[in-house]
Protein backbone atom coordinates (compact mmCIF):
# COMPACT_ATOMS: atom_id res chain seq x y z
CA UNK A 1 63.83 28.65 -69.18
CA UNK A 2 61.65 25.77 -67.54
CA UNK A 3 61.55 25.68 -63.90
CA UNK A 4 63.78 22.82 -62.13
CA UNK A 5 61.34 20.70 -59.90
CA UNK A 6 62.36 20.27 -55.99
CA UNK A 7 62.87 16.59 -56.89
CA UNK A 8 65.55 16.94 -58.78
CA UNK A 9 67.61 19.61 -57.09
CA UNK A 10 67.37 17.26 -53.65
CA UNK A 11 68.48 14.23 -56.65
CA UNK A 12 71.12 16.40 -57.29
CA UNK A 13 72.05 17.77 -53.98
CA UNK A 14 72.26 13.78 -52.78
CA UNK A 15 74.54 12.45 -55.27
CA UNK A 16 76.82 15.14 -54.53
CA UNK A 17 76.54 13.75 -50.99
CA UNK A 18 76.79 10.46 -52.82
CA UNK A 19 80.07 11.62 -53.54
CA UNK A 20 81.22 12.83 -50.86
CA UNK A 21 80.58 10.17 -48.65
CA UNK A 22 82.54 7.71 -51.42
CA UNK A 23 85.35 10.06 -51.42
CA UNK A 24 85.79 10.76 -47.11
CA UNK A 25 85.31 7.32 -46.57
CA UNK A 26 88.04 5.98 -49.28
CA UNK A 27 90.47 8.42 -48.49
CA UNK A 28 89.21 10.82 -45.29
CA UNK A 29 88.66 13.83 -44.98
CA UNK A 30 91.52 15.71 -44.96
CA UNK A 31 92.91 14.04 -48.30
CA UNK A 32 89.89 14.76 -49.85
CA UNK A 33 89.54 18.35 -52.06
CA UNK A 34 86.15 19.64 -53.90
CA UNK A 35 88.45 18.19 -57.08
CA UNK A 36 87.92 14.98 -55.86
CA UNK A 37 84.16 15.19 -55.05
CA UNK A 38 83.47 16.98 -58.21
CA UNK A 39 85.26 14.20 -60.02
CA UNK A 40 83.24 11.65 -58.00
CA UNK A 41 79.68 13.14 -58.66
CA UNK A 42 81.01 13.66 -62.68
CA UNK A 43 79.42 17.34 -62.28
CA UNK A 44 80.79 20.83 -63.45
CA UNK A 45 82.16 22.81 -60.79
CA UNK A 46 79.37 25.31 -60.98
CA UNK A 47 76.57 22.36 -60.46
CA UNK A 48 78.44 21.07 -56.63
CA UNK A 49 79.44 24.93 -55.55
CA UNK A 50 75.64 26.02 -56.55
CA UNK A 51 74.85 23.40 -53.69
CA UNK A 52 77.59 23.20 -50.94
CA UNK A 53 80.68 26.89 -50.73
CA UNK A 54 82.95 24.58 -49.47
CA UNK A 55 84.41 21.34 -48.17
CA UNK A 56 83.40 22.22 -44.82
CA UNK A 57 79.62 22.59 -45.88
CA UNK A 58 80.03 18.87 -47.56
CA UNK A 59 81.41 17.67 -43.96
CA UNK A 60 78.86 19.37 -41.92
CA UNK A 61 76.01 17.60 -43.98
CA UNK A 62 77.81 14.74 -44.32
CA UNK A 63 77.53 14.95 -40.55
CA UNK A 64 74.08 15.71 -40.00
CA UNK A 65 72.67 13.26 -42.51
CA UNK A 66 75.42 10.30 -40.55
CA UNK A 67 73.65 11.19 -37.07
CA UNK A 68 70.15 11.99 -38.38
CA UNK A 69 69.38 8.15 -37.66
CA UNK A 70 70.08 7.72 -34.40
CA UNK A 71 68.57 10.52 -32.85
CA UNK A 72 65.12 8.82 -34.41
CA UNK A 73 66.34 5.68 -33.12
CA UNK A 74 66.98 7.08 -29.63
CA UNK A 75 64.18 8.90 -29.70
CA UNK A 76 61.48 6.25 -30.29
CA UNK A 77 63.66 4.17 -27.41
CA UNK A 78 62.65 6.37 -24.99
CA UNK A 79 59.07 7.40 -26.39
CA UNK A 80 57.92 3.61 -26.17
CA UNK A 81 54.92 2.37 -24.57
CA UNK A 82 55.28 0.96 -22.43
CA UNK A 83 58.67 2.12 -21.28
CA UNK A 84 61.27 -0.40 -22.22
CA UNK A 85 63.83 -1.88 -19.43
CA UNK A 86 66.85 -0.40 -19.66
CA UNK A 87 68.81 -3.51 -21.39
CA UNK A 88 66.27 -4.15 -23.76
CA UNK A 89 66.68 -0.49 -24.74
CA UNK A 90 70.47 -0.53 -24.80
CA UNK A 91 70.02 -3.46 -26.67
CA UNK A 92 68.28 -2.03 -29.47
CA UNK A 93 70.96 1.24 -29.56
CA UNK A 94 73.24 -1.59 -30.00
CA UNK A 95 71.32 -2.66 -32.92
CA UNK A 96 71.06 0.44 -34.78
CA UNK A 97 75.15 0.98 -34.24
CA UNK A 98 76.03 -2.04 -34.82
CA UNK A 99 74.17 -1.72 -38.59
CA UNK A 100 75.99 1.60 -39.30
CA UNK A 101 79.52 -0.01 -38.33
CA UNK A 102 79.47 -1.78 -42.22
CA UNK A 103 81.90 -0.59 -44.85
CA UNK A 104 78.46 2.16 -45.72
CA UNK A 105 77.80 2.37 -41.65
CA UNK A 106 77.37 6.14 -40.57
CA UNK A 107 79.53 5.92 -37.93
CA UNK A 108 82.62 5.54 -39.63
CA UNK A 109 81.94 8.96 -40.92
CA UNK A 110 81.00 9.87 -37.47
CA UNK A 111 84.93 8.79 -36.31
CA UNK A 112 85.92 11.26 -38.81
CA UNK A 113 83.26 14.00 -37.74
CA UNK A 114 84.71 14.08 -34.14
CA UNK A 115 88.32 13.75 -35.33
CA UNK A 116 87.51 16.92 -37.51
CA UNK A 117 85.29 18.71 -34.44
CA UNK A 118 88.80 19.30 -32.56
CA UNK A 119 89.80 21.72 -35.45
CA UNK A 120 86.72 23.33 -36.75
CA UNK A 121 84.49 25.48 -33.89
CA UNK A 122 81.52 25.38 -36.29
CA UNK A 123 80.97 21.47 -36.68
CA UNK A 124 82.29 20.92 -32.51
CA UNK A 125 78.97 23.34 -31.58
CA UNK A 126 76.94 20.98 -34.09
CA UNK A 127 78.37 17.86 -32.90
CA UNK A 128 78.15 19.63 -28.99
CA UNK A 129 74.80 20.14 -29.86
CA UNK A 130 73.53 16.77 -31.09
CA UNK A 131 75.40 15.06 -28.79
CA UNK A 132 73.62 16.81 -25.88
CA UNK A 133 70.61 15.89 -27.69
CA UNK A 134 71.13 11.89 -27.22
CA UNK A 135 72.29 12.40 -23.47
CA UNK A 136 69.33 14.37 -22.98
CA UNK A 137 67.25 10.96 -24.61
CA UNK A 138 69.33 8.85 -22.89
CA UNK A 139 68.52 10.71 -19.56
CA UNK A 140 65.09 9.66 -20.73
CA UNK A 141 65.39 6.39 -20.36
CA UNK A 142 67.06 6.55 -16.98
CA UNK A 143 64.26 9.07 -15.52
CA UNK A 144 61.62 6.59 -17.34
CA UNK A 145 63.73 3.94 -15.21
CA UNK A 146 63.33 5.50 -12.23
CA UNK A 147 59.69 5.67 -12.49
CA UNK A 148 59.26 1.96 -12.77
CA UNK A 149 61.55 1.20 -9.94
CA UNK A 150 64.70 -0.20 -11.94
CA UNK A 151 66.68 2.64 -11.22
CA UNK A 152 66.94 3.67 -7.40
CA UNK A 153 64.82 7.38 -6.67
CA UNK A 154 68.04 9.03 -5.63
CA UNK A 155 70.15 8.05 -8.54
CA UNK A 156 71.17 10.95 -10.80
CA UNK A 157 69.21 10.52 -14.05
CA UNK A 158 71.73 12.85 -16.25
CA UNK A 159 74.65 11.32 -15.29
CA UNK A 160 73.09 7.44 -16.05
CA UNK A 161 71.94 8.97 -19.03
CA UNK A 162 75.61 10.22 -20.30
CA UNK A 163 76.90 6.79 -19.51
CA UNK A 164 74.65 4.76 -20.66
CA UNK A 165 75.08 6.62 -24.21
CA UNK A 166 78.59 6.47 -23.72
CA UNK A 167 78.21 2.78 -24.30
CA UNK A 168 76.76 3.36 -27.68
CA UNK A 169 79.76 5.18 -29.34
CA UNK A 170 81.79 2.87 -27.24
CA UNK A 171 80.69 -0.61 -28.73
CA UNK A 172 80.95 1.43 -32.40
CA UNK A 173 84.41 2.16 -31.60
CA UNK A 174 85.34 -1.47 -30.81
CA UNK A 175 83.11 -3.17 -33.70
CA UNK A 176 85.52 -0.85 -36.42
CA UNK A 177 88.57 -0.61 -34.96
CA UNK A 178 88.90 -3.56 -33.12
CA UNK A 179 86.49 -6.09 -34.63
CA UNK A 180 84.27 -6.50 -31.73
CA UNK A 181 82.93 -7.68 -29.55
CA UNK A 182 80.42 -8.48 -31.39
CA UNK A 183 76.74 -7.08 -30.44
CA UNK A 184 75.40 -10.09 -28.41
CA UNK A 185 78.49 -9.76 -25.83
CA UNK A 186 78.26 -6.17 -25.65
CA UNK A 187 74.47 -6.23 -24.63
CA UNK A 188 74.95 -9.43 -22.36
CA UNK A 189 77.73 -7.14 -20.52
CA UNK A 190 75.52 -4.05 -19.75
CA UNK A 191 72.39 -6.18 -18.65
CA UNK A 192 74.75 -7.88 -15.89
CA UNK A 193 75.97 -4.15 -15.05
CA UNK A 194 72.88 -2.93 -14.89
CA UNK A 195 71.77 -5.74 -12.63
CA UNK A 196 74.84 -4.87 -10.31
């Protein structure tokens, strides 16, 4: 029997994904069953349970691969040479939320992913986990802040940190739920509180 290549089992693995995705975001994920995603990826049941056990596999990757993004994007904000002020670099957080807000956008999979963190321990500790992760980059910023004199010396850099990346989830929120405001506002407000 010929050997399947790596290629195709990640092709594989990614339109069940594919599927998944279509199927969470059309009717969430509660309403969703392996039926459904099976149906979806037009696979046997033997081909999407050789990949993911169970629904709550499908939701944790679902997860990972909808926050994967942003912890790059967070990551080069507060790697950058030189450091970038703080509202240019909220700025371009904005940016990257506001382009995964769309009818495709990762973070209206992410709404679901925290709705569905309240019931299931395992995906709170990842989303716990990855979460801490942005603060922590977020913190970054503010300590990088600090350094250049934008930030006063005494000010806590953690606690900036955690509210400045509460802003992030914050504008999300508003842009798909609400319908804005839209990111041009939203970045105009934080420069003037950060001036305050």
């Amino acid at each position: 029997m010929p050997r399947v290549s790596d290629e195709h089992l990640a092709a594989r693995r990614q339109q069940i994904l594919d599927a998944a995705y279509t199927c969470f975001s059309r009717n969430g994920f509660h309403s969703t069953s392996m039926q459904d995603v099976i149906a979806e990826a037009n696979l046997s049941v033997g081909a999407v349970y050789r990949y993911f056990k169970s629904k709550t596999d499908l939701v944790t990757a679902i997860a990972e691969a909808a926050l994967e993004g942003a912890e790059d994007v967070f990551g080069e904000l507060t790697a950058h040479e030189p450091p970038l002020p703080l509202a240019e670099a909220m700025d371009r957080a904005l940016g990257f939320a506001d382009s995964q807000t769309g009818p495709r956008g990762a973070l209206r999979i992410a709404i679901q992913v925290w709705a569905e963190s309240l019931r299931d321990p395992a995906l709170a500790a990842f989303v716990a986990e990855k979460y801490g992760r942005f603060r922590a980059l977020f913190a970054g910023l503010a300590r990088r802040a600090q350094e250049n004199g934008e930030l006063p010396a005494d000010a806590d850099p953690d606690a900036i940190g955690a509210a400045l990346f509460g802003m992030v989830p914050g504008f999300a929120l508003q842009r798909i739920l609400a319908n804005g405001p839209d990111r041009k506002t939203y970045a105009e407000a934080i420069r003037v509180l950060l001036k305050g």
